[in-house]
C-alpha atoms as a PDB file:
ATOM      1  CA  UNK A   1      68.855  35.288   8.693  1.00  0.00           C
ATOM      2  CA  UNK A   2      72.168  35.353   8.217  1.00  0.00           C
ATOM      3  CA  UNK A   3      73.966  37.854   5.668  1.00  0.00           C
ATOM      4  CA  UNK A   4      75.878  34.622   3.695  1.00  0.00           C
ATOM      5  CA  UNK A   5      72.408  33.202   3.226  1.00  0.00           C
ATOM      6  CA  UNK A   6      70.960  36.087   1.796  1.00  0.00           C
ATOM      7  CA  UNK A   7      73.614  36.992  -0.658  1.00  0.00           C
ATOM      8  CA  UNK A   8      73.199  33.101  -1.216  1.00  0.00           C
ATOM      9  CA  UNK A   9      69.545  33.691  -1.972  1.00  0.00           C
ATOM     10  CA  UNK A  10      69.389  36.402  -3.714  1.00  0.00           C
ATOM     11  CA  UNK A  11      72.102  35.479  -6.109  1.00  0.00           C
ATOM     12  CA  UNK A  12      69.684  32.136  -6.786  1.00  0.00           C
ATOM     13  CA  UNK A  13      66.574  34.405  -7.277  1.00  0.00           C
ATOM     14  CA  UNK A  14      68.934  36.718  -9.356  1.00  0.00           C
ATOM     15  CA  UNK A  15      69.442  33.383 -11.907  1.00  0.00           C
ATOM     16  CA  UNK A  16      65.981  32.304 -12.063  1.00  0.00           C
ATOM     17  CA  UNK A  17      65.125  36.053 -12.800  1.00  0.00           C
ATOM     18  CA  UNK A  18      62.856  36.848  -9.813  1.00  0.00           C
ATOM     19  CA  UNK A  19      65.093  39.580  -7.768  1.00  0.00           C
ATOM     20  CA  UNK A  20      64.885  42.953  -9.300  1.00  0.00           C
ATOM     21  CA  UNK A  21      66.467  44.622  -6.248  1.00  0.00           C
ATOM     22  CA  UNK A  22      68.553  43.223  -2.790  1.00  0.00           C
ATOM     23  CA  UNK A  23      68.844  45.714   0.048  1.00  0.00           C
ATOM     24  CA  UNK A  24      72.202  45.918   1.963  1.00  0.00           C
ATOM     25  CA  UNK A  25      74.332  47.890   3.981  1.00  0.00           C
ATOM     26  CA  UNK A  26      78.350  48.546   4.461  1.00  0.00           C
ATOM     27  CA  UNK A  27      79.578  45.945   2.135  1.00  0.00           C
ATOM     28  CA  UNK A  28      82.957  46.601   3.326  1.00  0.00           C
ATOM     29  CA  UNK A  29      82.755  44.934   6.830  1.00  0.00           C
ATOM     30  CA  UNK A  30      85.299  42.151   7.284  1.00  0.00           C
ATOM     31  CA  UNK A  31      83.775  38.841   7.787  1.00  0.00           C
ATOM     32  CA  UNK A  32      85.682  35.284   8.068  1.00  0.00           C
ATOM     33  CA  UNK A  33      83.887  32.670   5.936  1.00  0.00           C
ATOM     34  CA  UNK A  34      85.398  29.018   7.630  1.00  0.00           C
ATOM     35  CA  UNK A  35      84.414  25.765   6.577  1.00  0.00           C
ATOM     36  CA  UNK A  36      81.648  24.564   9.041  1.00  0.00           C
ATOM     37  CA  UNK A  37      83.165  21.374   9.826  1.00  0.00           C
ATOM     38  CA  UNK A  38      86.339  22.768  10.574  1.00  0.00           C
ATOM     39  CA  UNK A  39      84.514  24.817  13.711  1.00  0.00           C
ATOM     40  CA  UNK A  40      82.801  21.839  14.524  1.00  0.00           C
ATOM     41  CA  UNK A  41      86.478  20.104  15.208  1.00  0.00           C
ATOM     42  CA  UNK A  42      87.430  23.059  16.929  1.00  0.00           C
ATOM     43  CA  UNK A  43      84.656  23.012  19.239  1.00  0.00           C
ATOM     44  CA  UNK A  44      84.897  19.280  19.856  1.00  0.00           C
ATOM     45  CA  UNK A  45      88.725  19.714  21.258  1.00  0.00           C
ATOM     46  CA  UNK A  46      87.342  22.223  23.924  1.00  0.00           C
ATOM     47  CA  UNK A  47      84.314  20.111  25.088  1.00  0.00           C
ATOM     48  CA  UNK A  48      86.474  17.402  25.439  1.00  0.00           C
ATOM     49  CA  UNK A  49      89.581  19.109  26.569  1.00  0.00           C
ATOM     50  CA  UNK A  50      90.551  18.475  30.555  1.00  0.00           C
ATOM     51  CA  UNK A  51      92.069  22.242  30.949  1.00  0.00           C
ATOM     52  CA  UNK A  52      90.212  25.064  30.752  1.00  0.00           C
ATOM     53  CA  UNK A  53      91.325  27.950  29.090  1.00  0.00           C
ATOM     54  CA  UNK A  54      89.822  31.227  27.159  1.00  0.00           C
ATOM     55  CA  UNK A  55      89.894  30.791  23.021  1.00  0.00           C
ATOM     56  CA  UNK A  56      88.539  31.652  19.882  1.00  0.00           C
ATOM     57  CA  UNK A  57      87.723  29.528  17.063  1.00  0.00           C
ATOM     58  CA  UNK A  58      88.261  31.052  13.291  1.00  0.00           C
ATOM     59  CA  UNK A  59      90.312  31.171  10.205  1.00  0.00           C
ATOM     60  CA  UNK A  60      92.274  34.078  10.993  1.00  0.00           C
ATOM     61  CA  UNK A  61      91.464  35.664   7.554  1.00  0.00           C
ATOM     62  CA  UNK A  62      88.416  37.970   7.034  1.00  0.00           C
ATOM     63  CA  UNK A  63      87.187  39.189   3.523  1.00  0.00           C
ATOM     64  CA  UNK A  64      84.742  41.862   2.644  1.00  0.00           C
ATOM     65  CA  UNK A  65      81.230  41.403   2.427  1.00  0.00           C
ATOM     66  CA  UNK A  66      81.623  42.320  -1.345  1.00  0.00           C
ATOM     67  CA  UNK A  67      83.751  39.341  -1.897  1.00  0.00           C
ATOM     68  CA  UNK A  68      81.287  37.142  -0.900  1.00  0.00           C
ATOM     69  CA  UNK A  69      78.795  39.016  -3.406  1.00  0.00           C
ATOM     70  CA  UNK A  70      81.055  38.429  -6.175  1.00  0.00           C
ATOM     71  CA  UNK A  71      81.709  34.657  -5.817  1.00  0.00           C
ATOM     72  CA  UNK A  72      78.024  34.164  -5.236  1.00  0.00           C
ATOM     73  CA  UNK A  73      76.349  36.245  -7.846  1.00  0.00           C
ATOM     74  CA  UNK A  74      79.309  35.360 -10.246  1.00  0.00           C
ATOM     75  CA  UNK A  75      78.721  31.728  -9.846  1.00  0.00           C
ATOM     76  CA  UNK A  76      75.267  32.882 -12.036  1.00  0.00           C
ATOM     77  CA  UNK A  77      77.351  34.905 -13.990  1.00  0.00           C
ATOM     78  CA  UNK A  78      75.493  38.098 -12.949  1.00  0.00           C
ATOM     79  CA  UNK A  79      76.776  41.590 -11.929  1.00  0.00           C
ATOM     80  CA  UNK A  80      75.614  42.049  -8.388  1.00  0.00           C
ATOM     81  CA  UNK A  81      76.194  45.709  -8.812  1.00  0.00           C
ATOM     82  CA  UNK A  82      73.516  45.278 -10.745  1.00  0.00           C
ATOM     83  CA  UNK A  83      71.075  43.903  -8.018  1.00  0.00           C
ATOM     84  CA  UNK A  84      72.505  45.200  -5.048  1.00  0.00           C
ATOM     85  CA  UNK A  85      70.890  48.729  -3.331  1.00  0.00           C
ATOM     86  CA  UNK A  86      72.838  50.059  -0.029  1.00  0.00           C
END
């Protein structure tokens, strides 16, 4: 699974009180988190593009991992330094 998911999870676990601990490693990788239907355009326009050409679809702005933890876990209101374990 997918690292967003499992912050997502474990930050919903964290609320309803049943994660004591969530294993993780080097918060401090860069990640971009883009708005899934956003990609979705961007692949459309290639499919259907005539020319042919090399590209890469993102947002152009990447966060840390830990970001991610904090809006997650601080939608609950809950310290994920409290629940997190590297």
């Amino acid at each position: 699974r997918h690292v967003n998911q499992q912050i997502c999870q474990a930050a919903k676990k964290a609320s309803l009180g049943l994660l004591e601990k969530f294993e993780l490693g080097d918060i401090s990788v860069q990640k971009e988190f883009c708005y899934a239907a956003d990609i979705v355009r961007g692949i459309w326009e290639f499919v259907n593009n005539d020319s042919f050409y090399e590209a890469t679809i993102g947002s152009g702005e990447a966060y840390p991992i830990s970001y991610w933890l904090d809006l997650c876990f601080g939608f609950y209101n809950i310290d994920w330094r409290d629940k997190v374990v590297f």
